[in-house]
PDB file of N, CA and C in Angstrom:
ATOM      1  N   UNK A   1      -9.040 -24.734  12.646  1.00  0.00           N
ATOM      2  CA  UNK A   1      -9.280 -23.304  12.628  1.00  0.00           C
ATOM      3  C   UNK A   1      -8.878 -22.723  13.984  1.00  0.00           C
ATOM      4  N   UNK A   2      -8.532 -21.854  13.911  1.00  0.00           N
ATOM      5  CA  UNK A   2      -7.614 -21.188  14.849  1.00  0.00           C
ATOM      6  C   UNK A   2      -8.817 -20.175  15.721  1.00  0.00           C
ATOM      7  N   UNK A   3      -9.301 -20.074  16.222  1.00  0.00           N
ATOM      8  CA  UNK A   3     -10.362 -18.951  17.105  1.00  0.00           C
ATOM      9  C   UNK A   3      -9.849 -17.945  17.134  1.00  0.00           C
ATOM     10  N   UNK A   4      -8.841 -17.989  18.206  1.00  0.00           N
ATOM     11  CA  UNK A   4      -8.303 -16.782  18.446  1.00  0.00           C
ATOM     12  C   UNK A   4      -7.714 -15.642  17.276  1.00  0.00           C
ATOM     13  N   UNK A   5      -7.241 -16.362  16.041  1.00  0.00           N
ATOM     14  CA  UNK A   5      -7.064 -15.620  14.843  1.00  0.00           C
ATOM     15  C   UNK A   5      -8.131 -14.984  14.266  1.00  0.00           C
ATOM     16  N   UNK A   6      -8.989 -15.784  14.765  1.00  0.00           N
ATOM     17  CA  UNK A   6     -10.282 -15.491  13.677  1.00  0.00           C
ATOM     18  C   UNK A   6     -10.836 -14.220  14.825  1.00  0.00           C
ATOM     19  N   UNK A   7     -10.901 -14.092  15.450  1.00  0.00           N
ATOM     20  CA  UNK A   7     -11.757 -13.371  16.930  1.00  0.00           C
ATOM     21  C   UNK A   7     -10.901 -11.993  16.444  1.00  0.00           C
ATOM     22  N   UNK A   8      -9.563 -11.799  16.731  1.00  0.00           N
ATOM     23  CA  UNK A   8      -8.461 -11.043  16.317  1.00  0.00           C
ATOM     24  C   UNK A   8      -8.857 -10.484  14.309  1.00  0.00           C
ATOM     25  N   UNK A   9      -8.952 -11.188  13.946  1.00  0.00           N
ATOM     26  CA  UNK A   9      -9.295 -10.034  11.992  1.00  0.00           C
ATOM     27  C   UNK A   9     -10.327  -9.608  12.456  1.00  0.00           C
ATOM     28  N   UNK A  10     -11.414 -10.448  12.954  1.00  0.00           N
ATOM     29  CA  UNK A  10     -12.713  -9.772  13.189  1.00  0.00           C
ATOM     30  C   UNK A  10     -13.181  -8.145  13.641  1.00  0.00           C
ATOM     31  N   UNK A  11     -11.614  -8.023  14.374  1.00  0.00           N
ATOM     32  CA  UNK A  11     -11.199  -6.512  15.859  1.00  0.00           C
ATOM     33  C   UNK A  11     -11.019  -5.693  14.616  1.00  0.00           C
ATOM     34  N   UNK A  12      -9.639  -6.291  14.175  1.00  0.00           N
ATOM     35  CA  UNK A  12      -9.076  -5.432  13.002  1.00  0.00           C
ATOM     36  C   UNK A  12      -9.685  -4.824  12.367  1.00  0.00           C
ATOM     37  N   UNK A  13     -10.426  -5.964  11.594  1.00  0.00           N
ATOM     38  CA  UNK A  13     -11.692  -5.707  10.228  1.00  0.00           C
ATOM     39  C   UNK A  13     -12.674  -4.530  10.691  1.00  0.00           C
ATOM     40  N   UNK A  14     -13.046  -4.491  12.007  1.00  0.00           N
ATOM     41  CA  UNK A  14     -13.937  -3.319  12.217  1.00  0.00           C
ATOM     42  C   UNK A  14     -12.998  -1.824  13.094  1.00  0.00           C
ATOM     43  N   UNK A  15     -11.650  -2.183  12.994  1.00  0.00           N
ATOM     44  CA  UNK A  15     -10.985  -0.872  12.860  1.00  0.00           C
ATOM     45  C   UNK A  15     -10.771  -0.511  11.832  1.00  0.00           C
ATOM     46  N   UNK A  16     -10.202  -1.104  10.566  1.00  0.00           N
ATOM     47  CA  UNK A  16     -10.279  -0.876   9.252  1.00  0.00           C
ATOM     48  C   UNK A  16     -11.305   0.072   8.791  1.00  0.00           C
ATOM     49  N   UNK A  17     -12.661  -0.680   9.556  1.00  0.00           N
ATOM     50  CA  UNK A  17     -14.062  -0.007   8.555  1.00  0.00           C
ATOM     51  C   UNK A  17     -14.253   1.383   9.188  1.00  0.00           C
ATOM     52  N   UNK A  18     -14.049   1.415  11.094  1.00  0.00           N
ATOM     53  CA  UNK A  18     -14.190   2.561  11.516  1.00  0.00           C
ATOM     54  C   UNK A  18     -12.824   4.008  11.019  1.00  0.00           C
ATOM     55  N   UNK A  19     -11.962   3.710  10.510  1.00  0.00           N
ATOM     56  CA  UNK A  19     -11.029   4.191  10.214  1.00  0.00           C
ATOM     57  C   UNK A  19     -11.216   4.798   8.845  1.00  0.00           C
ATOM     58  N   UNK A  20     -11.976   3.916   7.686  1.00  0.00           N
ATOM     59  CA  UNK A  20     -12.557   3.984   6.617  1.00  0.00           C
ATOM     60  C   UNK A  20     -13.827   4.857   6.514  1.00  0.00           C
ATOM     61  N   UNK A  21     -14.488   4.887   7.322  1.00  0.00           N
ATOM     62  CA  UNK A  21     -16.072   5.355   7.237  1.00  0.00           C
ATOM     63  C   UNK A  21     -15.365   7.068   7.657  1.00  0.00           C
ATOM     64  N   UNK A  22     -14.548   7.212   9.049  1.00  0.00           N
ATOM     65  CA  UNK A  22     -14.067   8.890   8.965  1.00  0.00           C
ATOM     66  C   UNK A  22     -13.337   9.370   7.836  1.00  0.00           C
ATOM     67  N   UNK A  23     -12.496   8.348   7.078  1.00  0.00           N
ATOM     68  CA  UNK A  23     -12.212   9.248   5.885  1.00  0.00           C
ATOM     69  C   UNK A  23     -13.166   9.102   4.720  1.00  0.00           C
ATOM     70  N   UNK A  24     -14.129   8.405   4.482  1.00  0.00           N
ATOM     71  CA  UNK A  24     -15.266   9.076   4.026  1.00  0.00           C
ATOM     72  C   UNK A  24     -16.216  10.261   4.466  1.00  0.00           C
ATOM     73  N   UNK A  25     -16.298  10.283   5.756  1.00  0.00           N
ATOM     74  CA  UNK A  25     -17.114  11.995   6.229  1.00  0.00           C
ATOM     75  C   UNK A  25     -16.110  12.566   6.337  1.00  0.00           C
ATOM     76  N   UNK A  26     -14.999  12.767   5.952  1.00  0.00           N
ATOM     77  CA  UNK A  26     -13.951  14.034   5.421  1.00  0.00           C
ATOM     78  C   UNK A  26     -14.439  14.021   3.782  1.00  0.00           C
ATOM     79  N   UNK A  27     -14.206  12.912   3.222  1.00  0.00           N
ATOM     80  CA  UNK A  27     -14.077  13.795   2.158  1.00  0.00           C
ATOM     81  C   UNK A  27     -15.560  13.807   1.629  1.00  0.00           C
ATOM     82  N   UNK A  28     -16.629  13.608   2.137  1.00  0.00           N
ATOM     83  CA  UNK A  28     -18.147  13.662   1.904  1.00  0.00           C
ATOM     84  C   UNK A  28     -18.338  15.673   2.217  1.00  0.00           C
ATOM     85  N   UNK A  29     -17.436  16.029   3.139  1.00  0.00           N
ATOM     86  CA  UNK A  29     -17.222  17.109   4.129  1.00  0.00           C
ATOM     87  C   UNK A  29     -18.199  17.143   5.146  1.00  0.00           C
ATOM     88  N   UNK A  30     -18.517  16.221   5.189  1.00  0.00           N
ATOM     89  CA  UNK A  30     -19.247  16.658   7.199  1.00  0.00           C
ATOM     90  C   UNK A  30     -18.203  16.586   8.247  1.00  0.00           C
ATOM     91  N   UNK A  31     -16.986  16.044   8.263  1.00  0.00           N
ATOM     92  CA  UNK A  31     -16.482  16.177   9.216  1.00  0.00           C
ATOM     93  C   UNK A  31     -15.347  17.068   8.667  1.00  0.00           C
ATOM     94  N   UNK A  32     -14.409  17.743   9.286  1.00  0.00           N
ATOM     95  CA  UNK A  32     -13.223  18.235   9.140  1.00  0.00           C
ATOM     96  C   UNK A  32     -11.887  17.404  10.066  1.00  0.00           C
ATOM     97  N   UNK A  33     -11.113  17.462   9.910  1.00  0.00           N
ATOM     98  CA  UNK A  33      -9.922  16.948  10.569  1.00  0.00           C
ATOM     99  C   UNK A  33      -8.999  17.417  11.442  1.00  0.00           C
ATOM    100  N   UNK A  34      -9.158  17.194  13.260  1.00  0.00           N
ATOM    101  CA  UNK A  34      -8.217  18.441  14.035  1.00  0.00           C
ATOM    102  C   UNK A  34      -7.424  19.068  13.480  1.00  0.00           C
ATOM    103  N   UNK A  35      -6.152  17.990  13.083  1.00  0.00           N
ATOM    104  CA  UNK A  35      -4.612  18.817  12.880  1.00  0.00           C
ATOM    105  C   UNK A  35      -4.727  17.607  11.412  1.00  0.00           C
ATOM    106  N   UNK A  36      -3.726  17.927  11.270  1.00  0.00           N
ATOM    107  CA  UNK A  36      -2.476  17.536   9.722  1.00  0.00           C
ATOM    108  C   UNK A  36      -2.437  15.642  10.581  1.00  0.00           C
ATOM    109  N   UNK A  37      -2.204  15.689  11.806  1.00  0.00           N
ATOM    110  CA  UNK A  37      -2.199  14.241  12.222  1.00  0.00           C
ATOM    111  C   UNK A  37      -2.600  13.272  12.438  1.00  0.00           C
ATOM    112  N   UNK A  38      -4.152  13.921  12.590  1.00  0.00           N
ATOM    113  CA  UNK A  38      -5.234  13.012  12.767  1.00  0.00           C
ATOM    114  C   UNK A  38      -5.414  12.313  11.247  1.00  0.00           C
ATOM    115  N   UNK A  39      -4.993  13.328  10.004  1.00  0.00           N
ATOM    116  CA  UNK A  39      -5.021  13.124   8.371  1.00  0.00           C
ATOM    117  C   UNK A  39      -4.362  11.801   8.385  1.00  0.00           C
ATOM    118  N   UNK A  40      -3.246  11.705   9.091  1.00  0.00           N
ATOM    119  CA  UNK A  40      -2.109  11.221   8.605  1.00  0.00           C
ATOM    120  C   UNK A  40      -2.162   9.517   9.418  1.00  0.00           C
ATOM    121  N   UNK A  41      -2.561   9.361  10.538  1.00  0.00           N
ATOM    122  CA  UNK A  41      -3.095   8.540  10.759  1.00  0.00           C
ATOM    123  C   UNK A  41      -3.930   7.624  10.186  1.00  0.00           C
ATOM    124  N   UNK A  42      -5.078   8.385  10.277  1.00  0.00           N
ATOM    125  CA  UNK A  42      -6.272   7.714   9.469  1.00  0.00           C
ATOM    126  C   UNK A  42      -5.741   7.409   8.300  1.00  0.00           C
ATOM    127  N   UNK A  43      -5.184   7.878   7.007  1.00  0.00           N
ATOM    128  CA  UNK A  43      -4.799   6.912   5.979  1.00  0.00           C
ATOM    129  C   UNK A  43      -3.692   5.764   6.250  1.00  0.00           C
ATOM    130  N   UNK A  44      -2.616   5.990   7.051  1.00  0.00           N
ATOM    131  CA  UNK A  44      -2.317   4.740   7.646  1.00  0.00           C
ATOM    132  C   UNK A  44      -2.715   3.808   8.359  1.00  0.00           C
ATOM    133  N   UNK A  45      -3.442   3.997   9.443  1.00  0.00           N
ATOM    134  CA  UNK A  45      -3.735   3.145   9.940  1.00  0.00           C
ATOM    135  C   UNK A  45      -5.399   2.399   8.883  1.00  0.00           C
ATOM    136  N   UNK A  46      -5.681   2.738   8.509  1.00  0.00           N
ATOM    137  CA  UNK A  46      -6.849   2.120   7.518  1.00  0.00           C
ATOM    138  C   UNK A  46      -6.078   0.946   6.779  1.00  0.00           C
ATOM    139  N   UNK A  47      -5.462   1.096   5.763  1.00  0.00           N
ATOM    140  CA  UNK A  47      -5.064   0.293   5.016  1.00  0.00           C
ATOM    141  C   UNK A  47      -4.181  -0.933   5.727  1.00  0.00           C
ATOM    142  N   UNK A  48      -3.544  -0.646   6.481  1.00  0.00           N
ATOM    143  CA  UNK A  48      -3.085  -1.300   7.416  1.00  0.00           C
ATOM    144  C   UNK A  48      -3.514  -2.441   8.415  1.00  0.00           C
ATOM    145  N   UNK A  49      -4.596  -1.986   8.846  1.00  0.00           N
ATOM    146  CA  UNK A  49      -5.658  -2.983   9.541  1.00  0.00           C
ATOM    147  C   UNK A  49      -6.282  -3.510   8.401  1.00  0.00           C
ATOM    148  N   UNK A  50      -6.776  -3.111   7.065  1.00  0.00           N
ATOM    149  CA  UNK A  50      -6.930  -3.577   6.497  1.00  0.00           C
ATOM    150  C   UNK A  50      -6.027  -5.103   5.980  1.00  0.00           C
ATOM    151  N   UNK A  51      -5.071  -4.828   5.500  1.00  0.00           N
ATOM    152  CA  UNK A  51      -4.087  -5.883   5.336  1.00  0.00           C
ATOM    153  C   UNK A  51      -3.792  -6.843   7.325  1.00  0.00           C
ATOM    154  N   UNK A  52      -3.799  -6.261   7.924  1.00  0.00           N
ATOM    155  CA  UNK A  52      -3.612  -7.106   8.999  1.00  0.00           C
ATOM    156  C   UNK A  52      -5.107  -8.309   9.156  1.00  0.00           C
ATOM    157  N   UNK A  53      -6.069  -7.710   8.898  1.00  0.00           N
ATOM    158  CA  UNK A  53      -7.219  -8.867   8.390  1.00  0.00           C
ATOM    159  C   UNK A  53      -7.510  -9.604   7.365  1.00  0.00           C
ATOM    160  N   UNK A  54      -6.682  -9.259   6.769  1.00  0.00           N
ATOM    161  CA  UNK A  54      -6.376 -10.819   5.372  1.00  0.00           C
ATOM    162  C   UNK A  54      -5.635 -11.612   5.738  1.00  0.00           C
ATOM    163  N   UNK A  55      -4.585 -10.814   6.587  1.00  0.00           N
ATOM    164  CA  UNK A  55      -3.301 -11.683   7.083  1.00  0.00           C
ATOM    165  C   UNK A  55      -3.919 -12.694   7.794  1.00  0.00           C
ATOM    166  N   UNK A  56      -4.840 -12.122   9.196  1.00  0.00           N
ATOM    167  CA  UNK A  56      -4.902 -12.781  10.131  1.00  0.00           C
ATOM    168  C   UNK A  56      -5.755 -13.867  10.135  1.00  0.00           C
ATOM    169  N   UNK A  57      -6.746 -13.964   9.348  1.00  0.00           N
ATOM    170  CA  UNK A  57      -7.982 -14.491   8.462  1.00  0.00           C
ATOM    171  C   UNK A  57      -7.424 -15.432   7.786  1.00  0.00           C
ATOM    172  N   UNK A  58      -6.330 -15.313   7.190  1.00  0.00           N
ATOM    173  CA  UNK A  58      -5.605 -16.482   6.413  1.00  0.00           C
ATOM    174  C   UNK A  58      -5.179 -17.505   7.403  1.00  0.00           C
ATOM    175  N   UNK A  59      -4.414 -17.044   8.182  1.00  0.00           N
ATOM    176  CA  UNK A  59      -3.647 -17.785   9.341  1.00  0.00           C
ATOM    177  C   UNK A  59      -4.586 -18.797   9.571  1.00  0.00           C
ATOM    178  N   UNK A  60      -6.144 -17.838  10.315  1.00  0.00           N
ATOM    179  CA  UNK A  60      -7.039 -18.704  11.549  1.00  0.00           C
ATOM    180  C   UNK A  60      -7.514 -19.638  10.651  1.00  0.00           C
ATOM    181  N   UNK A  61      -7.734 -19.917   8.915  1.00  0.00           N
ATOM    182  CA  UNK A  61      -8.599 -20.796   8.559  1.00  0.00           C
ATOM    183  C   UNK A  61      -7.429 -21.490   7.961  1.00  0.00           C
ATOM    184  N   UNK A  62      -6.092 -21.465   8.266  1.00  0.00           N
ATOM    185  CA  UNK A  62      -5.104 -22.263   7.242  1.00  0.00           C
ATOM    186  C   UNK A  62      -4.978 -23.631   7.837  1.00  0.00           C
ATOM    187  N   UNK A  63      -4.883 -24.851   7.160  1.00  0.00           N
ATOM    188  CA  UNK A  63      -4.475 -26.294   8.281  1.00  0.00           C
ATOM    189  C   UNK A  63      -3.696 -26.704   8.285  1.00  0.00           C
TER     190      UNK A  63
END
């Protein structure tokens, strides 16, 4: 098992969720969104870190 892989999804995995949880208080509406970019971000970068912690998670436990 790889540590450092595993230490690394772990980062990801909780940018994923923090990335995830603001576009839930958008569309819950407690929060609103500066510009058009901050929108545009947040759905990319969510899914994204998302998939980068399966990736990386696979790696650290592969033998």
């Amino acid at each position: 098992m790889n540590y450092l892989l595993l230490a690394l999804s772990l980062v990801t995995a909780s940018i994923a969720l923090l990335y995830t949880v603001n576009i839930i208080r958008v569309a819950a509406g407690r929060i609103v969104w500066a510009n058009n970019l901050a929108m545009i971000v947040h759905l990319i970068v969510a899914p994204v870190a998302a998939t980068l912690t399966v990736w990386l998670f696979q790696l650290a436990v592969a033998r």
